[in-house]
C-alpha atoms as a PDB file:
ATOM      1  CA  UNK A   1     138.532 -65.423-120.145  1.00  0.00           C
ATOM      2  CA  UNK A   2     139.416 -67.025-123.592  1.00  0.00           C
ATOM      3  CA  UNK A   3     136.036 -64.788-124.946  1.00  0.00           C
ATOM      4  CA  UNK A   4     137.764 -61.644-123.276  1.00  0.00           C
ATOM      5  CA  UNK A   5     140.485 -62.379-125.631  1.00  0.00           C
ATOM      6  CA  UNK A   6     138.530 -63.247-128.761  1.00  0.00           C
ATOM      7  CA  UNK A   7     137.137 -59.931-128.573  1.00  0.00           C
ATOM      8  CA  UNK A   8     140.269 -58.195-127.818  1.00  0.00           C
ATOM      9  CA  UNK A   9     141.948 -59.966-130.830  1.00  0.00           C
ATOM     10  CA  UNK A  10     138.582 -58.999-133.302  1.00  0.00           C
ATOM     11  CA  UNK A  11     139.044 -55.326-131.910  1.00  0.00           C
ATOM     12  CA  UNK A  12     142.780 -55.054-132.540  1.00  0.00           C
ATOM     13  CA  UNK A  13     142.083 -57.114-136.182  1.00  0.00           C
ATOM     14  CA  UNK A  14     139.999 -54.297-137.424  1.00  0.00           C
ATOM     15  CA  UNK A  15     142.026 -51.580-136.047  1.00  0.00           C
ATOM     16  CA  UNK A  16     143.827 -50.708-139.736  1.00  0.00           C
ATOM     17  CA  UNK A  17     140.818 -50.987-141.686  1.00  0.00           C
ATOM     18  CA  UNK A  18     139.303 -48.463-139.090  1.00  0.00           C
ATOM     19  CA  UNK A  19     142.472 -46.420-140.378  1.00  0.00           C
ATOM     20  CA  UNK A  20     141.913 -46.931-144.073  1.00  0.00           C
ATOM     21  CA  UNK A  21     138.265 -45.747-143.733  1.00  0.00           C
ATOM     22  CA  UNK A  22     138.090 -42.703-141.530  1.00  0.00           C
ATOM     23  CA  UNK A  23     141.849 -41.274-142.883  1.00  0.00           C
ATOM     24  CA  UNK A  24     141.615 -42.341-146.459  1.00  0.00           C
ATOM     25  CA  UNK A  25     138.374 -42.819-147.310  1.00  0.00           C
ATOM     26  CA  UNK A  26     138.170 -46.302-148.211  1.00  0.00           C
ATOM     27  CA  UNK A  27     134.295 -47.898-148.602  1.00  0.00           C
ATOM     28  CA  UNK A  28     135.720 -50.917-148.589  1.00  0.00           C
ATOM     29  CA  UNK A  29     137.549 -50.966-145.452  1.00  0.00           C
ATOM     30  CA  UNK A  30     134.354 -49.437-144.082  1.00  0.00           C
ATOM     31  CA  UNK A  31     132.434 -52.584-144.875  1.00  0.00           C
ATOM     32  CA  UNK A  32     134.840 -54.767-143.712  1.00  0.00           C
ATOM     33  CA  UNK A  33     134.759 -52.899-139.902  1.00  0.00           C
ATOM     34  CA  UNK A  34     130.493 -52.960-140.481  1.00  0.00           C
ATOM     35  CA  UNK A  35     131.648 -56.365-140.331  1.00  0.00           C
ATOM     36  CA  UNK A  36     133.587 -57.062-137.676  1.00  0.00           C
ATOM     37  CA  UNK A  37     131.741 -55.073-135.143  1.00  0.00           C
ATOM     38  CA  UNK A  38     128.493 -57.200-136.356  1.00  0.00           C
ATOM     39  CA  UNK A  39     131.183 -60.133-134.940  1.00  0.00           C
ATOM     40  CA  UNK A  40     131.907 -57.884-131.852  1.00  0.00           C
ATOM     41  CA  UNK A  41     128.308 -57.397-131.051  1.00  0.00           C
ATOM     42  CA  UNK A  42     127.008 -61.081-131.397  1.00  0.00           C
ATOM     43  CA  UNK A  43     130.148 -62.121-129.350  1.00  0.00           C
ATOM     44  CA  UNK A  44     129.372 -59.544-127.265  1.00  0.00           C
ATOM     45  CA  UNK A  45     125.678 -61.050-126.933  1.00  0.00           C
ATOM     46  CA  UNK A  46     127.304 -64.507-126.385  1.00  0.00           C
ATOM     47  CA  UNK A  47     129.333 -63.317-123.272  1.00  0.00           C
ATOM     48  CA  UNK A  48     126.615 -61.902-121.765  1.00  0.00           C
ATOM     49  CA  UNK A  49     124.285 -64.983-122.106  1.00  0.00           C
ATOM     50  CA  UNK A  50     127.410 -67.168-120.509  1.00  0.00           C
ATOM     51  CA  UNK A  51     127.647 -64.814-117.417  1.00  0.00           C
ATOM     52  CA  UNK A  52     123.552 -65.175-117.081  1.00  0.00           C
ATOM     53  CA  UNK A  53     123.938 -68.523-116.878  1.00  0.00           C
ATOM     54  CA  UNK A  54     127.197 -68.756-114.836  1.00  0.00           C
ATOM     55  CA  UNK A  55     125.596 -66.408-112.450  1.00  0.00           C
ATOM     56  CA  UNK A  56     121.939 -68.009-112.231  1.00  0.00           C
ATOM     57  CA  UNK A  57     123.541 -71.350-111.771  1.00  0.00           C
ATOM     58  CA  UNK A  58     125.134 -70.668-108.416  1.00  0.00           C
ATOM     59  CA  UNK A  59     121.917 -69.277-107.004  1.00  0.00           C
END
């Protein structure tokens, strides 16, 4: 569950650069969220290949 959590945390991290970007225009808060969802995604990734295993292992 800690993962659950890490990704909650990342999403709610990038929630006022997601702000600056789509209601002021700012490129560089735009990068910065290009950023973090590049983090979402390979924790994302991660996650999945922990439940694979968890899952397989029990078989």
């Amino acid at each position: 569950m800690s993962r659950f959590t890490e990704v909650k945390d990342l999403v709610a991290s990038l929630e006022e650069d997601f702000e600056k970007f789509y209601e002021k225009g700012n490129k560089a808060a735009g990068t910065r969220v290009r950023n973090g969802m590049q983090e979402i995604k390979n924790l994302a990734q991660d996650i999945r290949k922990e439940v694979t295993e968890i899952k397989n292992s029990s078989k």
